[in-house]
N, C-alpha and C. Protein backbone atom coordinates (compact mmCIF):
# COMPACT_ATOMS: atom_id res chain seq x y z
N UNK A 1 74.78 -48.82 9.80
CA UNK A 1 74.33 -47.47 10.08
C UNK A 1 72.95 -47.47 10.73
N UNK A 2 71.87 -48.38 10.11
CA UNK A 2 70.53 -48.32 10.85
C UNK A 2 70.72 -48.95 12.17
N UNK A 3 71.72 -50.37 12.12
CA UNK A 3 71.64 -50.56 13.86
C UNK A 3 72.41 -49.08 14.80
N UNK A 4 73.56 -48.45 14.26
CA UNK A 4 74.40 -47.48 14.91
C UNK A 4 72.56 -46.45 15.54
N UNK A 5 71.92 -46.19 14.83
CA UNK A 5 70.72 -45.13 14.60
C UNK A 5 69.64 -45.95 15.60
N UNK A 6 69.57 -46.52 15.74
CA UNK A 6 68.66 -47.40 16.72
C UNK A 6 69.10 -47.41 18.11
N UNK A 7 70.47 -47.78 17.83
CA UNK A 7 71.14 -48.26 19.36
C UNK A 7 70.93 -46.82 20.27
N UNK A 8 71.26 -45.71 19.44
CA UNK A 8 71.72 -44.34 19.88
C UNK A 8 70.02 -43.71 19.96
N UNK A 9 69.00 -43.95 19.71
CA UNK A 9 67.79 -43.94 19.60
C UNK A 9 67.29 -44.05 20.94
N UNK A 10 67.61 -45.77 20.83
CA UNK A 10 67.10 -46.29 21.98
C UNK A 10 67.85 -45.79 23.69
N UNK A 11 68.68 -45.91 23.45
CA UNK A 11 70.07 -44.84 25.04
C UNK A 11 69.43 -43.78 25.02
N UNK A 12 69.27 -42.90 23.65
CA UNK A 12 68.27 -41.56 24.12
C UNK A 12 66.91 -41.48 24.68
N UNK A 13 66.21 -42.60 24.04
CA UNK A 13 65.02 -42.41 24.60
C UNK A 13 64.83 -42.78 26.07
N UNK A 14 65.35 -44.23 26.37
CA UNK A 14 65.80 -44.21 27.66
C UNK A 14 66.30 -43.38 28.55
N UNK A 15 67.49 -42.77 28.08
CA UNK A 15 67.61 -40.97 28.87
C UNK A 15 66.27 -40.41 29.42
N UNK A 16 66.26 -40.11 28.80
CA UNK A 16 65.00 -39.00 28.58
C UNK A 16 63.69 -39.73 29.88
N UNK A 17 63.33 -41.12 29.63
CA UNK A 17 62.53 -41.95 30.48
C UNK A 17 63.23 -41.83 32.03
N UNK A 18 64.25 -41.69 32.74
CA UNK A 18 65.08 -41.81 33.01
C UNK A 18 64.95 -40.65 33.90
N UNK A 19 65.18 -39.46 33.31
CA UNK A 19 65.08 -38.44 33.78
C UNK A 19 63.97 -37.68 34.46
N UNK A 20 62.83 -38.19 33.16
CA UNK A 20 61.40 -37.48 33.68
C UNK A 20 61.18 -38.37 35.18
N UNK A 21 61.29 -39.97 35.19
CA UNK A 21 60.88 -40.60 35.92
C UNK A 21 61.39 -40.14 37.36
N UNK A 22 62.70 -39.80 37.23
CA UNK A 22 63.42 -39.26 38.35
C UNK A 22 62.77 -37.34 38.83
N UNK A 23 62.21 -37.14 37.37
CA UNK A 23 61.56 -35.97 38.16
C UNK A 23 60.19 -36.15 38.32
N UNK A 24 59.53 -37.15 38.03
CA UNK A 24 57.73 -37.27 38.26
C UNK A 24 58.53 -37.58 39.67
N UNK A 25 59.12 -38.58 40.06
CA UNK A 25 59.38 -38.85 41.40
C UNK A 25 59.64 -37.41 42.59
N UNK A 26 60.27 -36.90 42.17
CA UNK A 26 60.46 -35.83 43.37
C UNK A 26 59.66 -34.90 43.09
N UNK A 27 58.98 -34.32 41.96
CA UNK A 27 57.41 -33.55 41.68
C UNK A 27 56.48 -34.42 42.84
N UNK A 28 56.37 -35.48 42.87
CA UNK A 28 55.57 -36.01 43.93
C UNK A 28 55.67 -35.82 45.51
N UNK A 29 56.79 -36.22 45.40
CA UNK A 29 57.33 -35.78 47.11
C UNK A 29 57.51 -34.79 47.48
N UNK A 30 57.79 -33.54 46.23
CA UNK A 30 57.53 -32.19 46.74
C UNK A 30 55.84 -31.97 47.21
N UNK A 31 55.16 -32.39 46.22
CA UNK A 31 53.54 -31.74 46.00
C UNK A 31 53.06 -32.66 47.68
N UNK A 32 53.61 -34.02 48.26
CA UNK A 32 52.99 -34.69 49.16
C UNK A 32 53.41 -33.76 50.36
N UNK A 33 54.64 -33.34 50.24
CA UNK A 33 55.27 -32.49 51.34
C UNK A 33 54.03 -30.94 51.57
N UNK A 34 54.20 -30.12 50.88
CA UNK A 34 53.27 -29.20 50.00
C UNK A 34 51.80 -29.92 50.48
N UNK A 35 51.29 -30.58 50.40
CA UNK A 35 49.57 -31.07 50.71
C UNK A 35 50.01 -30.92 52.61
N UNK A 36 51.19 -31.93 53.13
CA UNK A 36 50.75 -31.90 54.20
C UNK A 36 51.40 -30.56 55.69
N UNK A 37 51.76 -29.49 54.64
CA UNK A 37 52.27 -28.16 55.59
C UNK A 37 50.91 -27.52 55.20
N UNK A 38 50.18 -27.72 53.97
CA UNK A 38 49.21 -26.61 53.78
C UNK A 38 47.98 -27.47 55.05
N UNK A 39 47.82 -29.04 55.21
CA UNK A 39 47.31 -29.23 55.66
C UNK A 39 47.47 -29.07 57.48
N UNK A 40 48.59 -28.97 57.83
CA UNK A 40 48.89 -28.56 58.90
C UNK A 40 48.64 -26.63 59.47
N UNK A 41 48.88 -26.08 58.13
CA UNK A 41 48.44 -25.01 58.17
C UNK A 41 46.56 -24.43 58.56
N UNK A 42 46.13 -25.45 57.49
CA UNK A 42 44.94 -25.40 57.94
C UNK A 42 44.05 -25.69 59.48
N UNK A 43 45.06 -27.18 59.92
CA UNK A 43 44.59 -27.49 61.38
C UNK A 43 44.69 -26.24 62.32
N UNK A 44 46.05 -25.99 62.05
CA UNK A 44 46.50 -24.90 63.02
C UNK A 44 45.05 -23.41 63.21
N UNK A 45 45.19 -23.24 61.88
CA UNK A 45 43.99 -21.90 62.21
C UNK A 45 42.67 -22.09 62.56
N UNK A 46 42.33 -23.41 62.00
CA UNK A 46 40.61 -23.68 62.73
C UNK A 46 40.83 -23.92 63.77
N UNK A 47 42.42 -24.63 64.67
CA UNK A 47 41.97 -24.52 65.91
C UNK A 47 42.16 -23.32 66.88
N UNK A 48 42.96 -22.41 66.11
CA UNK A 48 42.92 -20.92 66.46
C UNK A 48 41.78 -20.20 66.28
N UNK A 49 41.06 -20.53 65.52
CA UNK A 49 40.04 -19.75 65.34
C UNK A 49 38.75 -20.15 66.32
N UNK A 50 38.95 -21.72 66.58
CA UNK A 50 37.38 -21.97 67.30
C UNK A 50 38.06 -21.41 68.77
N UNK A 51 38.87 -21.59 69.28
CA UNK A 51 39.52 -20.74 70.40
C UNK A 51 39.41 -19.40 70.59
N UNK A 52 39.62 -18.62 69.36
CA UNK A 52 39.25 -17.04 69.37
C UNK A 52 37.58 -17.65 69.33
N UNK A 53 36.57 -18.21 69.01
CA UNK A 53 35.36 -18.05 69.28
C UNK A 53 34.57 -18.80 70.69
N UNK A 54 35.58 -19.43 71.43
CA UNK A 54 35.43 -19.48 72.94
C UNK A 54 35.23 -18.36 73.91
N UNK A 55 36.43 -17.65 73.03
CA UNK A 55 37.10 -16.51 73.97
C UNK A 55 35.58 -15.42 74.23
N UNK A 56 35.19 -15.41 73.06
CA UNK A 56 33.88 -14.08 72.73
C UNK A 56 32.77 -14.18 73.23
N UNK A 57 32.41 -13.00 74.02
CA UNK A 57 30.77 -13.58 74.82
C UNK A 57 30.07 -13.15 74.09
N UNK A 58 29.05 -13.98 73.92
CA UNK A 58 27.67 -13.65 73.31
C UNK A 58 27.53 -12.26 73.92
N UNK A 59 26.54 -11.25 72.65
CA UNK A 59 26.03 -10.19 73.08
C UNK A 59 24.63 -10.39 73.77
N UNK A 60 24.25 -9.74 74.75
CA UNK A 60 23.02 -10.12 74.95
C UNK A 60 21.89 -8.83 74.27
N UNK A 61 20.62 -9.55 74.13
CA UNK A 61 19.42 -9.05 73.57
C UNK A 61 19.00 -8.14 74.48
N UNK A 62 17.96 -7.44 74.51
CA UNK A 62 17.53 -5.88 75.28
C UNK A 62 15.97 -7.08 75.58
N UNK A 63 16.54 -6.97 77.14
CA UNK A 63 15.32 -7.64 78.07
C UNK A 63 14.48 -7.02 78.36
N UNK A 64 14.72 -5.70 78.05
CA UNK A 64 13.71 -4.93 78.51
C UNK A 64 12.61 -4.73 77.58
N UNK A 65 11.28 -4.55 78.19
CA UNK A 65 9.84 -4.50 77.05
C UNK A 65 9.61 -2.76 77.26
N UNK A 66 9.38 -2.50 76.08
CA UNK A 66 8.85 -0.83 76.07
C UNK A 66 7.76 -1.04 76.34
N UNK A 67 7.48 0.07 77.46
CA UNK A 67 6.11 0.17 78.03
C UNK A 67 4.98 0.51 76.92
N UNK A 68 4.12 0.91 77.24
CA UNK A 68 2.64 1.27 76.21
C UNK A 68 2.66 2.79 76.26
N UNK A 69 2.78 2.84 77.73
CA UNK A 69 2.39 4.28 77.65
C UNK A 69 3.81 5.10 77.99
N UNK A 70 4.53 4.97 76.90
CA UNK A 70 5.54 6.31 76.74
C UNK A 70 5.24 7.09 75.63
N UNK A 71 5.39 8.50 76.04
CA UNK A 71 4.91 9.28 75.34
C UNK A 71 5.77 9.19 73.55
N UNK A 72 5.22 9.40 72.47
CA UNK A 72 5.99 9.61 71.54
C UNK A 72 6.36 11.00 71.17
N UNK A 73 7.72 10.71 70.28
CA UNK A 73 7.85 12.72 70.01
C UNK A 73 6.73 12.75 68.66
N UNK A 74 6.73 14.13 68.88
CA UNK A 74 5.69 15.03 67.86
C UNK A 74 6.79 15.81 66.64
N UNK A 75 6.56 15.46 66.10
CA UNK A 75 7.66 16.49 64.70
C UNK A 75 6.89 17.40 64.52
């Protein structure tokens, strides 16, 4: 009876090893798949984005100097 309880022990626990191992395995290859679309995702928009910041002209600054003598308003 204790070997019957062992044998059936040991096949289960093995199961079980068996199974997870077969799912740590494809948990991995999902999550590596998953790293490299998010990482492709990412390429994609920084290089969309430094492109949308090609596209944009600088604003320019006011070249012009206020004179001295313009009159101010009076409240």
């Amino acid at each position: 009876m204790a070997l019957t309880n062992f044998i059936l022990t040991v096949a289960g626990v093995s199961a079980v090893v068996l199974l997870l191992r077969s799912d740590v395995k494809q948990s991995a290859s999902i999550f590596r798949r998953n790293v490299k679309h998010i990482r492709n995702w990412l390429e994609e928009e920084s290089t969309a984005a430094s492109k949308a910041a090609e596209n944009i002209k600088p604003k320019e600054l006011e070249t012009r100097i206020p004179e001295k003598d313009t009159p101010k308003e009076k409240h």
